[in-house]
Each structure stands twice: as structure tokens, then as C-alpha cells.
C-alpha atoms as a PDB file:
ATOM      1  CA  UNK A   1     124.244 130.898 149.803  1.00  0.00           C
ATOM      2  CA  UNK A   2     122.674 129.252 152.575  1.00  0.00           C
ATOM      3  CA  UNK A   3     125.982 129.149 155.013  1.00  0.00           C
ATOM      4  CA  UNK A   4     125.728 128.963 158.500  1.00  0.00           C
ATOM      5  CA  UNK A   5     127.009 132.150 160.351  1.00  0.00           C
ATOM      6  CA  UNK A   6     129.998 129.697 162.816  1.00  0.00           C
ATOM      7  CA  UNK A   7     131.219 128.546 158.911  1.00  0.00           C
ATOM      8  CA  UNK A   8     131.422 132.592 157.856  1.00  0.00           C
ATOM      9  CA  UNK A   9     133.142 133.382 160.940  1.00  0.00           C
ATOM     10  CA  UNK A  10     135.759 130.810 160.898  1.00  0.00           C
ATOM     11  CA  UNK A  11     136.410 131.317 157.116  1.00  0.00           C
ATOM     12  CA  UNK A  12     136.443 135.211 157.761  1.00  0.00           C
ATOM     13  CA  UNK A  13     138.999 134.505 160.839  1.00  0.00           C
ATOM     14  CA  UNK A  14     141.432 132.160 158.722  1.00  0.00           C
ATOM     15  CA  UNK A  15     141.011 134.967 156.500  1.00  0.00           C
ATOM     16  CA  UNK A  16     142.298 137.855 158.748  1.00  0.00           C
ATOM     17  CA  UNK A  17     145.138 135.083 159.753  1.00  0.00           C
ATOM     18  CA  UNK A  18     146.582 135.077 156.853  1.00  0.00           C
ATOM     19  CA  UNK A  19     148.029 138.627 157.767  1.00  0.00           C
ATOM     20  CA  UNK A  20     150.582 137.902 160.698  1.00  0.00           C
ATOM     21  CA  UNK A  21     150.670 134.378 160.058  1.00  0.00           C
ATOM     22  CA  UNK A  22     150.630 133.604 163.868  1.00  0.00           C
ATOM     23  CA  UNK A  23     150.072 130.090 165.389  1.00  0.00           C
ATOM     24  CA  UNK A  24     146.307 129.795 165.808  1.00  0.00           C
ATOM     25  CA  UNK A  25     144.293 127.331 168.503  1.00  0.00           C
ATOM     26  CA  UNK A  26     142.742 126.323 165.337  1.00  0.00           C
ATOM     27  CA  UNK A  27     144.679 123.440 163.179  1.00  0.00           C
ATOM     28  CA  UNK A  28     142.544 124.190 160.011  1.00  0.00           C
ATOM     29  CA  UNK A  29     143.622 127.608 160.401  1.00  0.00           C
ATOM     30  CA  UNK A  30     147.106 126.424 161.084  1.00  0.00           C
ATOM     31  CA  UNK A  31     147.324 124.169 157.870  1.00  0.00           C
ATOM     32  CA  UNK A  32     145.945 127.304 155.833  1.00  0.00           C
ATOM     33  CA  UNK A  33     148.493 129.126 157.141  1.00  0.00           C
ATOM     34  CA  UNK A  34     151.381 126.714 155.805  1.00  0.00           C
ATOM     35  CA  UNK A  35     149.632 126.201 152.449  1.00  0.00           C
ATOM     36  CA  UNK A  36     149.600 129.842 151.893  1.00  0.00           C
ATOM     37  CA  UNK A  37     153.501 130.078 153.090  1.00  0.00           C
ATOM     38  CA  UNK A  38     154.407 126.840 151.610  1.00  0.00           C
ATOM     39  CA  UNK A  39     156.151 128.740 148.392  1.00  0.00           C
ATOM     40  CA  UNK A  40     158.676 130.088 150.496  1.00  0.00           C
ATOM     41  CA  UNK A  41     160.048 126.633 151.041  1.00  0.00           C
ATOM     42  CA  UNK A  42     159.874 125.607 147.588  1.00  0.00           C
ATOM     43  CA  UNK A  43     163.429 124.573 145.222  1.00  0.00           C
ATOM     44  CA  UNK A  44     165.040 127.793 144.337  1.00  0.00           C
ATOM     45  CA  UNK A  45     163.381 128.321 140.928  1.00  0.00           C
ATOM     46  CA  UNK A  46     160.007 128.468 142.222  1.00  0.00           C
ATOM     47  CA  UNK A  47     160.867 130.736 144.748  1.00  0.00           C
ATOM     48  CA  UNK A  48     162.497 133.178 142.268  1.00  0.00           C
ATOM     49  CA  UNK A  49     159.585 132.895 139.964  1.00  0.00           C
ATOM     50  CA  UNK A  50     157.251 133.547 143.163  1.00  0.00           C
ATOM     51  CA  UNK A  51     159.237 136.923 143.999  1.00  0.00           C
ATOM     52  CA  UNK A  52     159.036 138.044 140.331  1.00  0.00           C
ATOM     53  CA  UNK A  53     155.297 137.572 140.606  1.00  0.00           C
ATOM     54  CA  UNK A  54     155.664 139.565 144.112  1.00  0.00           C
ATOM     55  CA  UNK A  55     157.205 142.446 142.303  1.00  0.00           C
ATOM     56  CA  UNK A  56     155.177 142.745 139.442  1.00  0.00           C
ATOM     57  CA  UNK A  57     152.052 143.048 141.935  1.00  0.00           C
ATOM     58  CA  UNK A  58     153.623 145.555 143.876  1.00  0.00           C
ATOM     59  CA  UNK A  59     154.896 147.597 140.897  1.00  0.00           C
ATOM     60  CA  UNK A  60     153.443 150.929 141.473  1.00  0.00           C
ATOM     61  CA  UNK A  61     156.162 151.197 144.019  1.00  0.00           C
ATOM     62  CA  UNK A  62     159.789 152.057 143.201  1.00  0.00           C
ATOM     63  CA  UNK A  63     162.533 150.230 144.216  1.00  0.00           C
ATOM     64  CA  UNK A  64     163.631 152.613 146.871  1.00  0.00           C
ATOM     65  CA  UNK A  65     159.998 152.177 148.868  1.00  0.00           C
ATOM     66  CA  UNK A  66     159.479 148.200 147.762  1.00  0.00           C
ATOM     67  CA  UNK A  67     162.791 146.996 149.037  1.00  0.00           C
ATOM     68  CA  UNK A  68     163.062 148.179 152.703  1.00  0.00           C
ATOM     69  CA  UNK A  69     159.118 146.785 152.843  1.00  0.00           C
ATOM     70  CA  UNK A  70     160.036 143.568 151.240  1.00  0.00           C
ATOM     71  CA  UNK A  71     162.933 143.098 153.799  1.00  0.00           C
ATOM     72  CA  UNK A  72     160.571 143.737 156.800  1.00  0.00           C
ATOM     73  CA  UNK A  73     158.276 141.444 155.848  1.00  0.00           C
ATOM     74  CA  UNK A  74     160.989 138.830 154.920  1.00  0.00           C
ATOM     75  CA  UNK A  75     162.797 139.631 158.264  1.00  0.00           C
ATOM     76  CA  UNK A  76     159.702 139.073 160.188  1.00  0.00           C
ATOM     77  CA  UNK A  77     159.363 135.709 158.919  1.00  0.00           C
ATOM     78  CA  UNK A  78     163.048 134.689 159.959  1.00  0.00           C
ATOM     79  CA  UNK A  79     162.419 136.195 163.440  1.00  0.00           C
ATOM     80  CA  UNK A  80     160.109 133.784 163.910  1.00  0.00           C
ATOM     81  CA  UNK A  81     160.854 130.422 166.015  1.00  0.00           C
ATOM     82  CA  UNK A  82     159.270 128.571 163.367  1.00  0.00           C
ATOM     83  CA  UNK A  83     157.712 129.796 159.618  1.00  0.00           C
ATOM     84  CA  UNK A  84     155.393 127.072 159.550  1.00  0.00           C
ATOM     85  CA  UNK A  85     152.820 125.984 162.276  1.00  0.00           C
ATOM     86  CA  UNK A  86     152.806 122.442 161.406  1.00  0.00           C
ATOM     87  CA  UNK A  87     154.653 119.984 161.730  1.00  0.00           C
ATOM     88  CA  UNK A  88     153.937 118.167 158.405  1.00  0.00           C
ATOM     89  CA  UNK A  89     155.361 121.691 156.797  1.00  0.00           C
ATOM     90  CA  UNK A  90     157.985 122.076 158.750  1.00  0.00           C
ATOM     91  CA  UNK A  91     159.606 119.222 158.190  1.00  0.00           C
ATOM     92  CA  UNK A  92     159.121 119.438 154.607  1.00  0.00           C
ATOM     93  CA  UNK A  93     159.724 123.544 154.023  1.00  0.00           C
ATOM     94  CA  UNK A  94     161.370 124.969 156.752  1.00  0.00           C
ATOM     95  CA  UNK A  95     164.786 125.017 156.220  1.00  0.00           C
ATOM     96  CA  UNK A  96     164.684 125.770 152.719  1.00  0.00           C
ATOM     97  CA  UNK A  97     162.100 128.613 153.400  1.00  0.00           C
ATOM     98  CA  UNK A  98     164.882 129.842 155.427  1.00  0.00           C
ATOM     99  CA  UNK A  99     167.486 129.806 153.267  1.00  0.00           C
ATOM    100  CA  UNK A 100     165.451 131.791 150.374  1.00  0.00           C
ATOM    101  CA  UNK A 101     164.545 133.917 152.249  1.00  0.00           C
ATOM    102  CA  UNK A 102     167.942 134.733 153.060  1.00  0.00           C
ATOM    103  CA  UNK A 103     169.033 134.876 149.689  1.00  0.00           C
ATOM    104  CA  UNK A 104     166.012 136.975 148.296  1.00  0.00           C
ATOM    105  CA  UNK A 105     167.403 139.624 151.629  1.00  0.00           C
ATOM    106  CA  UNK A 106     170.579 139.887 150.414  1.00  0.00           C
ATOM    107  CA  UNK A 107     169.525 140.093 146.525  1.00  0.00           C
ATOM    108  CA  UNK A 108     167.179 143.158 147.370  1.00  0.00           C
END
């Protein structure tokens, strides 16, 4: 494909990112970050449409393993100071990312 090995390794890092979703030195890495969290802030019938289509991809696991999971992960998100790394996101997502999350935690 004729890529250069720095473009490889950055795309490979923002890919590995995407797993803790920690602030990065990188602000490419940072907007990728939002843009892949950015349905958690979205109006509540997006977001409930977005965890149907997280339950139907984790569906080989019952309800009694998939909620307590679901709930760390969710919980990990409100632990931190901010969801989003940027401010453009944050301003636009971040309080209503909080707020489903909160509901989807008490729904499970």
C-alpha cells in the first residue's frame, strides 16, 4: 500500500487508544477518541438505540455476566474528570453523556 512506517504506527497507536480512552499528547488521537465516544452524548433515542446495538453484539453472554461488565465499563467512564478530551466535545456531549450513562446504570 505504499504507507510510510511513522503513518502505520500512529494509526496502530490511535488504534490501541481506543481501549482506555485516556487523554493522549496527540490531538488527532484525542479527536478520535471523542468521535468514537461521541454517541454517548447523543439525545436519548440514539443512545438507547446505540445500547441495543451494544447488546445484540455482546449476545453470547447472559444477562447475569453482560450486566456487571456493562456497569464497569459505564462506571469507568463517569469516574473520569472528563469523558471527552476535547474541548469542542465537551462542550457539546459531556453532560448529556453523563446523564445516559446514568440512566443506562440504573436500567441494567
Amino acid at each position: 500500500m505504499n504507507i510510510d512506517q511513522d503513518t502505520v504506527r500512529k494509526v496502530s497507536e490511535q488504534i490501541i487508544a481506543t481501549k482506555g480512552h485516556q487523554r493522549s499528547d496527540d490531538s488527532d488521537t484525542n479527536y478520535l477518541l471523542d468521535a468514537d465516544l461521541s454517541v454517548l452524548g447523543k439525545d436519548r433515542e440514539t443512545y438507547m438505540e446505540y445500547t441495543l446495538k451494544i447488546r445484540k453484539e455482546y449476545a453470547v453472554y447472559p444477562d447475569f455476566l453482560y450486566k456487571p461488565g456493562r456497569k464497569k465499563v459505564l462506571q469507568h467512564f463517569l469516574k473520569l474528570e472528563s469523558i471527552f478530551k476535547t474541548d469542542t466535545f465537551r462542550n457539546q456531549y459531556e453532560d448529556q453523556a453523563r446523564k445516559n450513562i446514568e440512566w443506562e446504570i440504573e436500567s441494567l
